[in-house]
N, C-alpha and C. Protein backbone atom coordinates (compact mmCIF):
# COMPACT_ATOMS: atom_id res chain seq x y z
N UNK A 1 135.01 67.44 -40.59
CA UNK A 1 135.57 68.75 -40.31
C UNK A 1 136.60 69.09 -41.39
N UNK A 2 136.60 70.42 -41.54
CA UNK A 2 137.16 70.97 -42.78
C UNK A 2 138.73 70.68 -42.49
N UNK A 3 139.35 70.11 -42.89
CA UNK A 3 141.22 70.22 -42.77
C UNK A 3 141.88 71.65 -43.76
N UNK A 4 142.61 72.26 -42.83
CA UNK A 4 143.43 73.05 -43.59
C UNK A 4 144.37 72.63 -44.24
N UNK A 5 144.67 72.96 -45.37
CA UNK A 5 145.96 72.66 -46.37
C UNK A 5 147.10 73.78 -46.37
N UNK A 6 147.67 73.41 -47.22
CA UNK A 6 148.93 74.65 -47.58
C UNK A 6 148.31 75.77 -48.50
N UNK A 7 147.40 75.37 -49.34
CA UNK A 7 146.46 76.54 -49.72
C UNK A 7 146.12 77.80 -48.88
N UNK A 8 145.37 77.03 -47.57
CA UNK A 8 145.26 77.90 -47.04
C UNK A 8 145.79 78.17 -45.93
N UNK A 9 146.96 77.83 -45.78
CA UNK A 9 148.19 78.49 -44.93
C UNK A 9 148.57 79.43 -45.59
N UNK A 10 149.16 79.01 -46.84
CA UNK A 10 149.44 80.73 -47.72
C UNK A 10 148.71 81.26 -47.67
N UNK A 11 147.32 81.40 -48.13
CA UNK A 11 146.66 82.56 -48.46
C UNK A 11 146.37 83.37 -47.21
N UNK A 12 146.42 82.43 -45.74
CA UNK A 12 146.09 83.26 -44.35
C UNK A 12 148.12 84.26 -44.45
N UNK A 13 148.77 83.55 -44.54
CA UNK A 13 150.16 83.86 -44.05
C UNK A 13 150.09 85.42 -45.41
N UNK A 14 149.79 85.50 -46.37
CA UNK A 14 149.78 86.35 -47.85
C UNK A 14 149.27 87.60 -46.82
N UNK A 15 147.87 87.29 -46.21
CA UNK A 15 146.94 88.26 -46.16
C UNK A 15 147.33 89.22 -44.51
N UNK A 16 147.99 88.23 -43.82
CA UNK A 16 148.75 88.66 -42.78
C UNK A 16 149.71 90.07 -42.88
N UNK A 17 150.49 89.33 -43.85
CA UNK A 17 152.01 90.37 -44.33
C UNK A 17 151.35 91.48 -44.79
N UNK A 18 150.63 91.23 -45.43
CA UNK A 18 149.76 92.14 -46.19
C UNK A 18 149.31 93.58 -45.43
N UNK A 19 148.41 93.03 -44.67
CA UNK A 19 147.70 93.98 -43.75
C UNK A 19 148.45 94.86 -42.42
N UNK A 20 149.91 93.81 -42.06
CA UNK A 20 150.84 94.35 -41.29
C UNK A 20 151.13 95.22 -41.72
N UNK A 21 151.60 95.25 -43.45
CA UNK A 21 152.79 96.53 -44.11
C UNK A 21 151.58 97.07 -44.13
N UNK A 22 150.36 97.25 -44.53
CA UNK A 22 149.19 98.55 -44.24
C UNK A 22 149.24 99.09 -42.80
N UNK A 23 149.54 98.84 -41.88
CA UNK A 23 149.31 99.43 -40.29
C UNK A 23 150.56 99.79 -40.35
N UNK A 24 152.07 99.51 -40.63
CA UNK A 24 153.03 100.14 -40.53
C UNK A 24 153.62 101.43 -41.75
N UNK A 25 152.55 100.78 -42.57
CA UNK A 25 152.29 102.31 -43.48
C UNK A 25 151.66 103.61 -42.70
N UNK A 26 150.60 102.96 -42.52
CA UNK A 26 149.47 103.88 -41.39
C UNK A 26 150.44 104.34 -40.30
N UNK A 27 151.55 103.63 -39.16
CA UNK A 27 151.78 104.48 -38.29
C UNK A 27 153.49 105.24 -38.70
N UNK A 28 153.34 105.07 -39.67
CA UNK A 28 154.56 105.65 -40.13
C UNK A 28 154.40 107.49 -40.97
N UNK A 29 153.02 107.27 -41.11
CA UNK A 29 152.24 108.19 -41.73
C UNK A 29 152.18 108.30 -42.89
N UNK A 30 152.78 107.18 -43.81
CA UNK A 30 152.88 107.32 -45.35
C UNK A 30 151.47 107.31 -45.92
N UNK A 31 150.79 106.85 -45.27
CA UNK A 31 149.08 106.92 -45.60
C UNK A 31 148.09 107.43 -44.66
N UNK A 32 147.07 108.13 -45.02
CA UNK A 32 145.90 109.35 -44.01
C UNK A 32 145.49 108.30 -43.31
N UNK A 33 144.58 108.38 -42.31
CA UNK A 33 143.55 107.80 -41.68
C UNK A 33 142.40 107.50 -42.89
N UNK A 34 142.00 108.61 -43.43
CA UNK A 34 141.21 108.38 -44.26
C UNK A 34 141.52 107.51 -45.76
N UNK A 35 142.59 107.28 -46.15
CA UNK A 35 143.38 106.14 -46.83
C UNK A 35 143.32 104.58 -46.27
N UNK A 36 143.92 104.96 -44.66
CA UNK A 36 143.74 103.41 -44.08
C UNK A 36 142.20 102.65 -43.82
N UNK A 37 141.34 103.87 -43.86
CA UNK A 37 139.89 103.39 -43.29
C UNK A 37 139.15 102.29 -43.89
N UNK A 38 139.23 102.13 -45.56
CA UNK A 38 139.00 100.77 -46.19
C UNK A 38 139.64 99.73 -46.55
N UNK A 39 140.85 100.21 -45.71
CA UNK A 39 142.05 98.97 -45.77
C UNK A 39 141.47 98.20 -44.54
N UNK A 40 141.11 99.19 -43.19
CA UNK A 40 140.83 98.38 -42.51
C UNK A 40 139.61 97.51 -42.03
N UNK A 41 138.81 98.14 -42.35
CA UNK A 41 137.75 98.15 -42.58
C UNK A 41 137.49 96.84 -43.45
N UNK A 42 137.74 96.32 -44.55
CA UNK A 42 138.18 95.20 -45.26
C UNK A 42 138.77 93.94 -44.66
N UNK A 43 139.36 94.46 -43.39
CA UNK A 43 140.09 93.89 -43.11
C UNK A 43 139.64 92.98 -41.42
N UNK A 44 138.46 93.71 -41.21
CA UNK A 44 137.68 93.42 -40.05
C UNK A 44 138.12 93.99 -38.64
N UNK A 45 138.87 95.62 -39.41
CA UNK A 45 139.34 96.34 -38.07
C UNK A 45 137.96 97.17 -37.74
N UNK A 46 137.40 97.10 -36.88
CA UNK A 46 136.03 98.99 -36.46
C UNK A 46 136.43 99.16 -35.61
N UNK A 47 136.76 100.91 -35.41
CA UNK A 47 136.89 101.91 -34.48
C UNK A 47 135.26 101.92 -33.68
N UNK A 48 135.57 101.31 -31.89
CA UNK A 48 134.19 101.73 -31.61
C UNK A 48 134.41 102.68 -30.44
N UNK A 49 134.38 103.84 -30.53
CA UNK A 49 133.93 104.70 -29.19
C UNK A 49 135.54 104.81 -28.55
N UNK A 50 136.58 104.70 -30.03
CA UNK A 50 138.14 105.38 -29.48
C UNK A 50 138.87 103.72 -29.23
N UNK A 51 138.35 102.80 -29.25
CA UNK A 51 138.65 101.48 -29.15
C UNK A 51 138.50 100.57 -30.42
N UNK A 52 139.67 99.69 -30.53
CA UNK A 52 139.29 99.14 -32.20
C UNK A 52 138.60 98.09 -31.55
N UNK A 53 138.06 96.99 -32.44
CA UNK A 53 137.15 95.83 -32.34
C UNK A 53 137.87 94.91 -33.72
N UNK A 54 138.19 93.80 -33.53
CA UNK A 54 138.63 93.13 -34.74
C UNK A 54 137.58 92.14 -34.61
N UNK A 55 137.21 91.95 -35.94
CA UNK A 55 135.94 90.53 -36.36
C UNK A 55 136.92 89.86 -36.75
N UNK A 56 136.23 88.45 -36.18
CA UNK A 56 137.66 87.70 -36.29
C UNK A 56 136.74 86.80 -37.51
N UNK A 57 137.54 86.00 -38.61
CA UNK A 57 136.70 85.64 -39.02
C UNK A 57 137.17 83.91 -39.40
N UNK A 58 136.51 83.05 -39.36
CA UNK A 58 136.45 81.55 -39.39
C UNK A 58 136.23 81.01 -40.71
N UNK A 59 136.92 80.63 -41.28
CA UNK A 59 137.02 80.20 -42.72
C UNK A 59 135.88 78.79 -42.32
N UNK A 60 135.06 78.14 -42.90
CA UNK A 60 134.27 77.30 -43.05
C UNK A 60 133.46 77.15 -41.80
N UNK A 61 133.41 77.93 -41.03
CA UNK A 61 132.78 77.89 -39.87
C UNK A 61 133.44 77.15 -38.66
N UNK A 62 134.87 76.73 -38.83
CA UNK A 62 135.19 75.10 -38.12
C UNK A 62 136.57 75.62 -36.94
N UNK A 63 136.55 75.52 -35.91
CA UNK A 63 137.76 75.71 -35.39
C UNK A 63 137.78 74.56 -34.67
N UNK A 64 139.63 74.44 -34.73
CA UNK A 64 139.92 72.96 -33.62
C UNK A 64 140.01 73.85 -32.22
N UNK A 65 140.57 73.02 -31.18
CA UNK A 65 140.64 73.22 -30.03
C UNK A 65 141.88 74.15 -29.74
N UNK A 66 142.85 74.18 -30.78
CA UNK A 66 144.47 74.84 -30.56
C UNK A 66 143.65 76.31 -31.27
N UNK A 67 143.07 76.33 -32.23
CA UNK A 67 142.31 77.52 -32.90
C UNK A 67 141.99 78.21 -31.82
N UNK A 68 140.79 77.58 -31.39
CA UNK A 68 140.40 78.57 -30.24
C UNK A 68 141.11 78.70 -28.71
N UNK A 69 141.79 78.23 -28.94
CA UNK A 69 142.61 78.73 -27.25
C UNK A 69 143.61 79.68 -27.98
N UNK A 70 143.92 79.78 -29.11
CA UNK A 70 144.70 80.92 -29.69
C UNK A 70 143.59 82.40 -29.44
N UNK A 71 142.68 82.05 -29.92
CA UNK A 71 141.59 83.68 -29.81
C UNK A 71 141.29 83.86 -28.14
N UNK A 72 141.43 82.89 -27.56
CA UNK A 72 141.29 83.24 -25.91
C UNK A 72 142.78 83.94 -25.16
């Protein structure tokens, strides 16, 4: 099973901050809807039917047991 490193603690913790200051751009209004749409979108946010949906996504396919009781 794949072990996470500090590699990829930063690069999850980078992409976090990241995407936060995009949604607090977005509700602050410094950026359109139509600006945020391939931020989020990129980002594994879809609007379905007035409801978002986040794809969650699994780096090597592998989650431990603390992983997934976090997504539950």
């Amino acid at each position: 099973m794949y072990r996470y490193d500090e590699f990829d603690h930063d690069f999850v913790q980078a992409r976090v901050a990241e995407f936060s200051d995009q949604v607090k751009r977005r509700l602050a209004g410094e950026i359109t809807e139509d600006q945020f749409r391939p931020l989020r979108l990129m980002n594994g946010v879809y609007l379905q039917l007035h409801a978002y949906m986040l794809r969650i996504a699994v780096p090597y396919g592998t989650l431990n047991s603390r992983q997934l009781r976090m997504l539950g």
